[in-house]
Protein backbone atom coordinates (compact mmCIF):
# COMPACT_ATOMS: atom_id res chain seq x y z
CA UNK A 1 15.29 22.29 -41.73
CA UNK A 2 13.79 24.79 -44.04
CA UNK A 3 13.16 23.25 -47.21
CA UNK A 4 11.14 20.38 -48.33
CA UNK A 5 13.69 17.76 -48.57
CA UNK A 6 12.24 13.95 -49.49
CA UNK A 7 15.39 11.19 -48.95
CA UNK A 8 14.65 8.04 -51.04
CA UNK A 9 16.92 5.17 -51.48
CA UNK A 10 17.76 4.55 -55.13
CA UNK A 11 18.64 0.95 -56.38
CA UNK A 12 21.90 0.36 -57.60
CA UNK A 13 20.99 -1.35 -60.62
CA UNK A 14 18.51 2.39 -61.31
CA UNK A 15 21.24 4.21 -59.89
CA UNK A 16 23.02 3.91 -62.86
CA UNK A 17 20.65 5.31 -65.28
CA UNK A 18 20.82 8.46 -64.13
CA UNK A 19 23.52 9.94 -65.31
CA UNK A 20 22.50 13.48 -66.40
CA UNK A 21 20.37 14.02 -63.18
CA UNK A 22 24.10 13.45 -61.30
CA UNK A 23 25.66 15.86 -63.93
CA UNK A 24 23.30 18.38 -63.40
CA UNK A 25 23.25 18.08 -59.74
CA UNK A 26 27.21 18.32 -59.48
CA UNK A 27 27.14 21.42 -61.30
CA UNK A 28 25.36 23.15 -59.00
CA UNK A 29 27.18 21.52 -56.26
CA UNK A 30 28.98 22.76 -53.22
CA UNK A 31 31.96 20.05 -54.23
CA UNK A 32 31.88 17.95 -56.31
CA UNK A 33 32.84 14.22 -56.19
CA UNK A 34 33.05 11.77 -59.42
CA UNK A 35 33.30 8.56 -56.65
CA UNK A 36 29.28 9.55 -56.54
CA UNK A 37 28.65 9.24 -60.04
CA UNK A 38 26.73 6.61 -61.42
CA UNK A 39 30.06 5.22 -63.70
CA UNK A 40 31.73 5.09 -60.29
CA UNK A 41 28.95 2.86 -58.37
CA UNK A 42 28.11 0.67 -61.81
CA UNK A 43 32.03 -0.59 -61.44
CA UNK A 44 31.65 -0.35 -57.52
CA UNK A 45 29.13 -3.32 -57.68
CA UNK A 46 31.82 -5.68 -59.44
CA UNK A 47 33.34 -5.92 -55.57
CA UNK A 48 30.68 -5.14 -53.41
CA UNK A 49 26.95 -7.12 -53.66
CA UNK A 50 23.93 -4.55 -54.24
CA UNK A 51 22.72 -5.12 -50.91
CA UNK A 52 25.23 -4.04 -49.53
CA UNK A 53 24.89 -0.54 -51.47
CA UNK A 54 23.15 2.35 -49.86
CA UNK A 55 22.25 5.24 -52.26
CA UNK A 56 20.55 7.89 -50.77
CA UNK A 57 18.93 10.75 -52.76
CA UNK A 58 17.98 13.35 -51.33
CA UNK A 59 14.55 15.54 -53.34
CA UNK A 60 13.56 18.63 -53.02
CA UNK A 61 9.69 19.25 -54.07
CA UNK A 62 8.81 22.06 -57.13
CA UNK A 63 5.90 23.80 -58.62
CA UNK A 64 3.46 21.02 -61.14
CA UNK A 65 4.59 17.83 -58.96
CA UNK A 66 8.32 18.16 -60.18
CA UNK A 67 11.32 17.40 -58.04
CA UNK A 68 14.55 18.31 -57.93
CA UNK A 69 17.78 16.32 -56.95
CA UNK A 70 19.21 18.09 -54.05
CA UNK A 71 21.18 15.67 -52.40
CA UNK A 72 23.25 12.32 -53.25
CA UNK A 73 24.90 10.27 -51.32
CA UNK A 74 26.24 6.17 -51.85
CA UNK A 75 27.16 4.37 -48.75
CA UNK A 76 28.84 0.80 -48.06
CA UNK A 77 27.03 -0.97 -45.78
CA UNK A 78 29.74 -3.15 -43.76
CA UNK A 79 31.03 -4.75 -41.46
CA UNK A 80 34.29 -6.36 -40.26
CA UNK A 81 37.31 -5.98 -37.89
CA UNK A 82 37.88 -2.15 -38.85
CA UNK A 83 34.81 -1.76 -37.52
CA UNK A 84 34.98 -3.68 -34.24
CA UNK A 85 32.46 -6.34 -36.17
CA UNK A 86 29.95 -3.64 -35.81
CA UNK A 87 27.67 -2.97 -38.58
CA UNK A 88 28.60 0.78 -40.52
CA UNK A 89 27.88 2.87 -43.13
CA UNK A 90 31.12 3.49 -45.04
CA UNK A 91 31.82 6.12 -47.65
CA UNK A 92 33.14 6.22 -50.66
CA UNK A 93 32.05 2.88 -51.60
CA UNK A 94 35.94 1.50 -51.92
CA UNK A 95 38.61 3.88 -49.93
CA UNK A 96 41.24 2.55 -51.67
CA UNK A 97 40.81 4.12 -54.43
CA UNK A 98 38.25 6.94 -53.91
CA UNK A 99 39.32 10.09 -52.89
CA UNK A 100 36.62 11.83 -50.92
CA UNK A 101 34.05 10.53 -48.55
CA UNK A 102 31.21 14.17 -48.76
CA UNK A 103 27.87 13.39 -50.50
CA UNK A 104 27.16 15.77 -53.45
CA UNK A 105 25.21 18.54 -52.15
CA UNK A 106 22.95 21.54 -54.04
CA UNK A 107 24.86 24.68 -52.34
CA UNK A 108 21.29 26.22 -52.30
CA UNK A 109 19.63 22.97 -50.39
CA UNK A 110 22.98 21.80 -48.31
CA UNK A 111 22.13 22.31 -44.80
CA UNK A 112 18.51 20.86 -45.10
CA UNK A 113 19.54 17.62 -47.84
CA UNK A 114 22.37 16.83 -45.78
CA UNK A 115 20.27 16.45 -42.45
CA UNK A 116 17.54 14.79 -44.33
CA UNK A 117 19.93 12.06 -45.58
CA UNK A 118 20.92 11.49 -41.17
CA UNK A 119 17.50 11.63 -40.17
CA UNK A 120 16.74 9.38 -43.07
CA UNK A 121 19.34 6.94 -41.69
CA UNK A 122 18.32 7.23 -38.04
CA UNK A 123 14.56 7.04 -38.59
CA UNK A 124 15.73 3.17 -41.02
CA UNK A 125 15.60 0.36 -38.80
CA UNK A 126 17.60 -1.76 -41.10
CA UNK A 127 20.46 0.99 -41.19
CA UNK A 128 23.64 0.86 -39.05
CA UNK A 129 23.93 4.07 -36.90
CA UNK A 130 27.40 4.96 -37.78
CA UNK A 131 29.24 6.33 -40.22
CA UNK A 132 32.48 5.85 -41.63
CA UNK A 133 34.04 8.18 -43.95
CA UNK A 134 37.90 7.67 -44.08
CA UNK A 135 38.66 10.53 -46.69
CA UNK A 136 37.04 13.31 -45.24
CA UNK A 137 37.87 16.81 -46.55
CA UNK A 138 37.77 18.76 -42.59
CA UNK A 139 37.68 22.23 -44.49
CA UNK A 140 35.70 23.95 -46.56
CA UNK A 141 31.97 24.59 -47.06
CA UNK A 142 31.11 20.82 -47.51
CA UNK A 143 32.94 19.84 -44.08
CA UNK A 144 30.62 23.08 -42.40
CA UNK A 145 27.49 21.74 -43.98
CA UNK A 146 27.97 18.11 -42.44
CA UNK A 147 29.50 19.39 -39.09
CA UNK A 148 26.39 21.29 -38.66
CA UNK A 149 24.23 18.62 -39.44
CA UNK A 150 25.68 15.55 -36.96
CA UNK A 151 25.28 18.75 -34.70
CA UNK A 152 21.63 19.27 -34.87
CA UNK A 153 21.14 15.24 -35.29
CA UNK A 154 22.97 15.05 -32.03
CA UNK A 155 25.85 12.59 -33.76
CA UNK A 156 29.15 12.57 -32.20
CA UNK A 157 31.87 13.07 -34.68
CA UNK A 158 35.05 11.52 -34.06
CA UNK A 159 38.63 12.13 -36.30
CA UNK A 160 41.24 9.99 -35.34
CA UNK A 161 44.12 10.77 -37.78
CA UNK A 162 44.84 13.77 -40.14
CA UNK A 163 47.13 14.45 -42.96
CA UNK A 164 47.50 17.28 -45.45
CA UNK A 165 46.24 16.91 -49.01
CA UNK A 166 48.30 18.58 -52.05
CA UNK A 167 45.99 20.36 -54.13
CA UNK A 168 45.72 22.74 -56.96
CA UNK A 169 43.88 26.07 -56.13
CA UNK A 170 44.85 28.09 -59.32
CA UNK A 171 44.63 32.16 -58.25
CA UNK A 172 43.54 34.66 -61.11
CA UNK A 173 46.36 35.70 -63.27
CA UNK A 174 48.64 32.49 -62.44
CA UNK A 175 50.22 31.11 -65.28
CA UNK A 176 52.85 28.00 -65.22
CA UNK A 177 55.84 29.83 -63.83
CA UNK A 178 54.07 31.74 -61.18
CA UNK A 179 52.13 29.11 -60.39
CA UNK A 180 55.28 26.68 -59.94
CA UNK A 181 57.68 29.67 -58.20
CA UNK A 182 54.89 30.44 -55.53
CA UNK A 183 53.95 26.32 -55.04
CA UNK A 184 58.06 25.37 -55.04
CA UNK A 185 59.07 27.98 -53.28
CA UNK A 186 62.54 27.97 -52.28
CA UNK A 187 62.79 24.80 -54.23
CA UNK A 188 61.89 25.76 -57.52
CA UNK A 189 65.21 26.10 -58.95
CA UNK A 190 66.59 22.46 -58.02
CA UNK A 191 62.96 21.13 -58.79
CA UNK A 192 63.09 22.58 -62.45
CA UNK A 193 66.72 21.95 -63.35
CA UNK A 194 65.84 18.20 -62.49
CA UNK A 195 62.49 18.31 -64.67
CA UNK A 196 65.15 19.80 -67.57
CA UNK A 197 67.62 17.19 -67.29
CA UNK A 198 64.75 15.00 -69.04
CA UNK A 199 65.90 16.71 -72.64
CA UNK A 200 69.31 15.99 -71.90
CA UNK A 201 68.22 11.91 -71.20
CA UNK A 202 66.86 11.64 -74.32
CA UNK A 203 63.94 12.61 -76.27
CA UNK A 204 61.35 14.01 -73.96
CA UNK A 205 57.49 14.47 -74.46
CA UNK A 206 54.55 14.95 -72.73
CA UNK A 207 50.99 13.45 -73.62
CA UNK A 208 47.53 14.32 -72.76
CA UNK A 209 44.35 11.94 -73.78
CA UNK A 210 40.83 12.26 -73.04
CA UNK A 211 37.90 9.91 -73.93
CA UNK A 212 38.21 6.50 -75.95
CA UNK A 213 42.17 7.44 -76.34
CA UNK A 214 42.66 7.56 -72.80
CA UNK A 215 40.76 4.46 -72.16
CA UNK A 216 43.04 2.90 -74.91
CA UNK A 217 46.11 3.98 -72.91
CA UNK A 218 44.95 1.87 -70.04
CA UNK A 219 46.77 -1.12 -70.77
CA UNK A 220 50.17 0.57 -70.92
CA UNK A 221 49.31 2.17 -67.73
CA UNK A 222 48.98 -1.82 -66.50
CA UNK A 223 52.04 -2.62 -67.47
CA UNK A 224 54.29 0.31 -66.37
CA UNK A 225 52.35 -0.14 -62.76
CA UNK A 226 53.34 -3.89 -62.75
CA UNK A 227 57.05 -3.34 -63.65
CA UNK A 228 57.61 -1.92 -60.48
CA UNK A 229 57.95 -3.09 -56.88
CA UNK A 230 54.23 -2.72 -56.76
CA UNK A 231 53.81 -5.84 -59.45
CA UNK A 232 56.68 -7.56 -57.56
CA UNK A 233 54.61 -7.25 -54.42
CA UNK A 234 51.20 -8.44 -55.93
CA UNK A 235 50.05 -5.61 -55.31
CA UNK A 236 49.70 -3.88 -58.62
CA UNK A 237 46.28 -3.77 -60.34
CA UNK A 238 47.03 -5.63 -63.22
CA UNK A 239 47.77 -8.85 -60.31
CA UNK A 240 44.41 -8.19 -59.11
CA UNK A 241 41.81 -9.40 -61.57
CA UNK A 242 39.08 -8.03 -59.68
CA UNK A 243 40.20 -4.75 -59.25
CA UNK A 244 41.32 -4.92 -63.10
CA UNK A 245 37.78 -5.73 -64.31
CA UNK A 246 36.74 -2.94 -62.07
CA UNK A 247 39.24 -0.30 -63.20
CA UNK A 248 37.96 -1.49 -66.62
CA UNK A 249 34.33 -0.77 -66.28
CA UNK A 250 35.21 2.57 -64.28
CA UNK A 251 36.99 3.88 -66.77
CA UNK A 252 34.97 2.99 -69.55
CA UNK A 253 31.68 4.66 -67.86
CA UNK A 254 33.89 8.15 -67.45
CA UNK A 255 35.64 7.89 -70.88
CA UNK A 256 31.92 7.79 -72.20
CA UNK A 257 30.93 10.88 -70.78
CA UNK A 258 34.32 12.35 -71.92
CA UNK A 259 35.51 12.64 -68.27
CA UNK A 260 38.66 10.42 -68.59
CA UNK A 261 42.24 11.67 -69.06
CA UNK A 262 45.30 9.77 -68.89
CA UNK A 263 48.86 11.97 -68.69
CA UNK A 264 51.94 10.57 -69.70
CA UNK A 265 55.81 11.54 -69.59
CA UNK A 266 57.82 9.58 -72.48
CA UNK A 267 61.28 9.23 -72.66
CA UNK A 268 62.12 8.20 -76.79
CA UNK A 269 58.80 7.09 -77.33
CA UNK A 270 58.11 4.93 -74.16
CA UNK A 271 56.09 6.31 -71.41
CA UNK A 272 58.40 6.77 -67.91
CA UNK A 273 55.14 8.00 -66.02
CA UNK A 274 51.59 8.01 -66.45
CA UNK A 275 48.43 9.70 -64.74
CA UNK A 276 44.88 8.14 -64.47
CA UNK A 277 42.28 10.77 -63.86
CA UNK A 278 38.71 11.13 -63.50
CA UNK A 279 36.82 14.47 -63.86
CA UNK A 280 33.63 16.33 -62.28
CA UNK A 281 32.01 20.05 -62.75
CA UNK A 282 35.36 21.31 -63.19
CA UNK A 283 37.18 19.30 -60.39
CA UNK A 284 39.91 16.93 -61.48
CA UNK A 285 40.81 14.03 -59.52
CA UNK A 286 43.91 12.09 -59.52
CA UNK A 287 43.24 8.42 -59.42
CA UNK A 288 46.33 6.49 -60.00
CA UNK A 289 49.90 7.22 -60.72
CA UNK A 290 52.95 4.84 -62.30
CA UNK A 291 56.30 5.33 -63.55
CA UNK A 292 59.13 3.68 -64.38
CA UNK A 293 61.10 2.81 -61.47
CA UNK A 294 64.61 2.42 -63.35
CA UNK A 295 64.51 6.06 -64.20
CA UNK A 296 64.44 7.30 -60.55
CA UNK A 297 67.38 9.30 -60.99
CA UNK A 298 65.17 11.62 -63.21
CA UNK A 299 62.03 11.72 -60.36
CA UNK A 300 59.83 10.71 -63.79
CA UNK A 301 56.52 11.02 -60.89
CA UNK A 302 57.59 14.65 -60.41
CA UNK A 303 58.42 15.73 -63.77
CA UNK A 304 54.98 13.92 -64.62
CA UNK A 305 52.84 16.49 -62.25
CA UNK A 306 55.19 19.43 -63.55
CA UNK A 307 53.99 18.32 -67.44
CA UNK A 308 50.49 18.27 -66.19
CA UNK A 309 50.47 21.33 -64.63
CA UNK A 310 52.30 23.33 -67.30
CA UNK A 311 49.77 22.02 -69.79
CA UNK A 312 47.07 22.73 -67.44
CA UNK A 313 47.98 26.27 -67.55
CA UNK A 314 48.49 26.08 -71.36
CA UNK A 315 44.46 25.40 -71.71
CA UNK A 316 42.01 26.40 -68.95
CA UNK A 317 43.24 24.79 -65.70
CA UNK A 318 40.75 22.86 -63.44
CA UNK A 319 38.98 25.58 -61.07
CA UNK A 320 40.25 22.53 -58.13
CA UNK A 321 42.58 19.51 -58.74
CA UNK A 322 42.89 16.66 -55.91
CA UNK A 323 45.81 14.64 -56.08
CA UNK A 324 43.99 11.99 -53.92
CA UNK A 325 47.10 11.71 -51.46
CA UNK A 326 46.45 9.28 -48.49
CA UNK A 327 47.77 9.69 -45.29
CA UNK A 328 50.96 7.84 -46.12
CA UNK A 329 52.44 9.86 -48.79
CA UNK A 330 54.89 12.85 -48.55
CA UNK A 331 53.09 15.69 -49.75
CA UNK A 332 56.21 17.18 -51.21
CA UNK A 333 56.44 14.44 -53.47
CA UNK A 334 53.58 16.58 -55.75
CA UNK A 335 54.27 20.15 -57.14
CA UNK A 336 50.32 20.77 -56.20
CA UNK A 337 51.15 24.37 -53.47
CA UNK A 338 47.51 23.84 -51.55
CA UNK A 339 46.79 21.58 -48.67
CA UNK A 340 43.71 20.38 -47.50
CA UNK A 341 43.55 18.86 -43.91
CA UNK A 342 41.79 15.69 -44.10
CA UNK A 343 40.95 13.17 -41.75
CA UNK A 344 39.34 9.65 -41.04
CA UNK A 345 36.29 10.01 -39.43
CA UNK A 346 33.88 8.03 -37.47
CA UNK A 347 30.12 9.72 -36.84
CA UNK A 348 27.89 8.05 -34.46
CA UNK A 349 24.26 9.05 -35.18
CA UNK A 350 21.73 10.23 -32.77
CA UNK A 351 24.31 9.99 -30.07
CA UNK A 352 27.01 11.20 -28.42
CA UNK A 353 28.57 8.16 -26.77
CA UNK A 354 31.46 6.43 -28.62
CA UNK A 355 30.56 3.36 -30.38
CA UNK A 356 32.29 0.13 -30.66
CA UNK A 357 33.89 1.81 -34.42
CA UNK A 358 35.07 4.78 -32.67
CA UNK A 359 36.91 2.45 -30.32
CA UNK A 360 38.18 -0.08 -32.87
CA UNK A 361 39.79 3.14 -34.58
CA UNK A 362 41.26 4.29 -31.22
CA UNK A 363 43.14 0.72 -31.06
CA UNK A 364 44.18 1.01 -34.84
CA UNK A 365 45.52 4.16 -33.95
CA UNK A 366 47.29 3.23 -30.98
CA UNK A 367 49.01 0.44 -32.76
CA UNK A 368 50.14 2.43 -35.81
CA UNK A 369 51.85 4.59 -33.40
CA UNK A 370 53.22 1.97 -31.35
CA UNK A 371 55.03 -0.11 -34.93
CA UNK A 372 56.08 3.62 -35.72
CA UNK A 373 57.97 3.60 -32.80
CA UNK A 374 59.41 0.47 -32.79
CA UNK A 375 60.67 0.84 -36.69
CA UNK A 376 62.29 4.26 -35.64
């Protein structure tokens, strides 16, 4: 370490006062990642107690007693069968919805806040030693930063399944068409006749709102989720009223900084598919997606992504858009042309033995494979 770096643990309930000290930091970061923001851990604690929150920040030191934010980082302290009933550190604070597990680093202060934040958790007796991060990016200069840092911590880091991530990587002069032609490739012509035969259905239209509109649109995004076989399985958000209240306050927090947008595909004035998406330092993230399941014929969650992206192109695109795929969707299913390898990841800090996490994953692993086989 080369800087100054001072790690301090912020309190969830102060943690979301500080708003503009996040913004600033994330526009200066190496990646960003809204799941860090304070809107993000304010609806967090709706499902998960405060003391079981972990927010590390990470300071650098200036001139006249000043600091500055180099480093943030909210973990989930937990502990349950995914774990092997040993106690972890788990980030983002609620996988199933957050895209990314990397703290928000100052690309000037990366390498040294990143391995203050370990040493920070090593030298904390009432800290678990290992770290879970299920939606780790394992490219990139984020993924380098961290992989050198369990190196000189002497963690072991463990990934135990991968999957490619569609993402949107606009190149300079791209434009709709190119864009689509070089992501589609030999596809492109079936994919596009398909996303026309939405004029010939009806009356087609696509719709983009941002702030206190999109929030407003969040109750028709309810309802077209629950119509489907997600509702039908009780799995939908609007059959979860804890998840609802939290969607709720998320949204709410980003719409106020202007960081909301909701997409939507309508078919004679009612919407067939609808995006939920949250926004950071010029990275869009896709949270959610819904459409209406009794116009499959028309692929309304494909036409949706095509919409987007053309209007993307129409303004000034994203400089990186995450679709937030998991490691059960097809890729193809999005019109996104990038991949980024991801992987679930188990750390184990200050040593470079397994851990009873690492082996709990192992046996998840195994038995995913093993019903794989047996369905197929």
């Amino acid at each position: 370490m080369n800087a100054t770096i001072v790690v301090r643990r912020i309190r969830p309930a102060d943690y979301v006062e500080r708003g503009a000290a996040f913004t600033e930091l994330s526009l200066r970061a190496l990646a960003a990642n809204p799941h860090m923001a304070p809107a993000a851990i304010a609806a967090a604690r709706l499902l998960i107690p405060d003391d079981r929150i972990i927010v590390l920040a990470a300071w650098q030191s200036e001139a006249l007693g000043s600091e500055r934010l180099a480093g943030l980082w909210a973990l989930h302290r937990k502990r349950d069968w995914r774990s092997g009933f040993a106690p972890v550190l788990v980030a983002p604070l609620l996988p199933l919805y957050e895209v990314s597990s990397i703290p928000v680093l100052d690309r000037d202060l990366a390498n040294d806040a990143a391995e203050a934040m370990l040493r920070h958790i090593l030298a904390s007796s009432d800290l678990p030693k290992t770290l879970a991060l299920p939606l780790l990016p394992l490219e990139g200069a984020c993924h380098a930063v961290l992989t050198e840092a369990f190196r000189s911590t002497g963690s072991r880091l463990a990934i135990h399944e991968r999957w490619s991530r569609p993402m949107l990587l606009p190149e300079a002069g791209d434009d709709a068409e190119r864009y689509l032609r070089r992501a589609l490739g030999q596809s492109y012509k079936k994919r596009m006749q398909q996303f026309r035969t939405l004029t010939k259905a009806g009356e087609a239209a696509f719709r983009r709102e941002r702030g206190g509109a999109a929030q407003n649109s969040f109750d028709a995004f309810l309802a077209l989720e629950a119509a489907g076989w997600k509702g039908e399985a009780g799995t939908a958000i609007a059959r979860l009223p804890r998840d609802t209240a939290y969607f709720r306050l998320l949204i709410a927090g980003f719409a106020a900084q202007d960081a909301l947008q909701v997409d939507s595909l309508r078919l004679n004035g009612e919407p067939i598919a609808m995006g939920l998406l949250i926004e950071s330092a010029g990275t869009r993230h896709f949270l959610k997606i819904a459409y209406d399941e009794s116009q499959s014929r028309l692929s309304p969650g494909r036409a949706l992504t095509i919409a987007m992206l053309q209007a993307d192109f129409a303004g000034t695109p994203p400089v990186v858009f995450d679709s937030g795929a998991g490691d059960g969707v097809d890729a193809g299913t999005y019109v996104w042309g990038e991949r980024r390898e991801m992987g679930h990841a188990i750390v184990t800090l200050g040593s470079r033995r397994p851990g009873l996490p690492e082996l709990a994953a192992h046996a998840r692993q195994r038995l995913r494979r093993l019903r794989k086989r047996l369905k197929g």
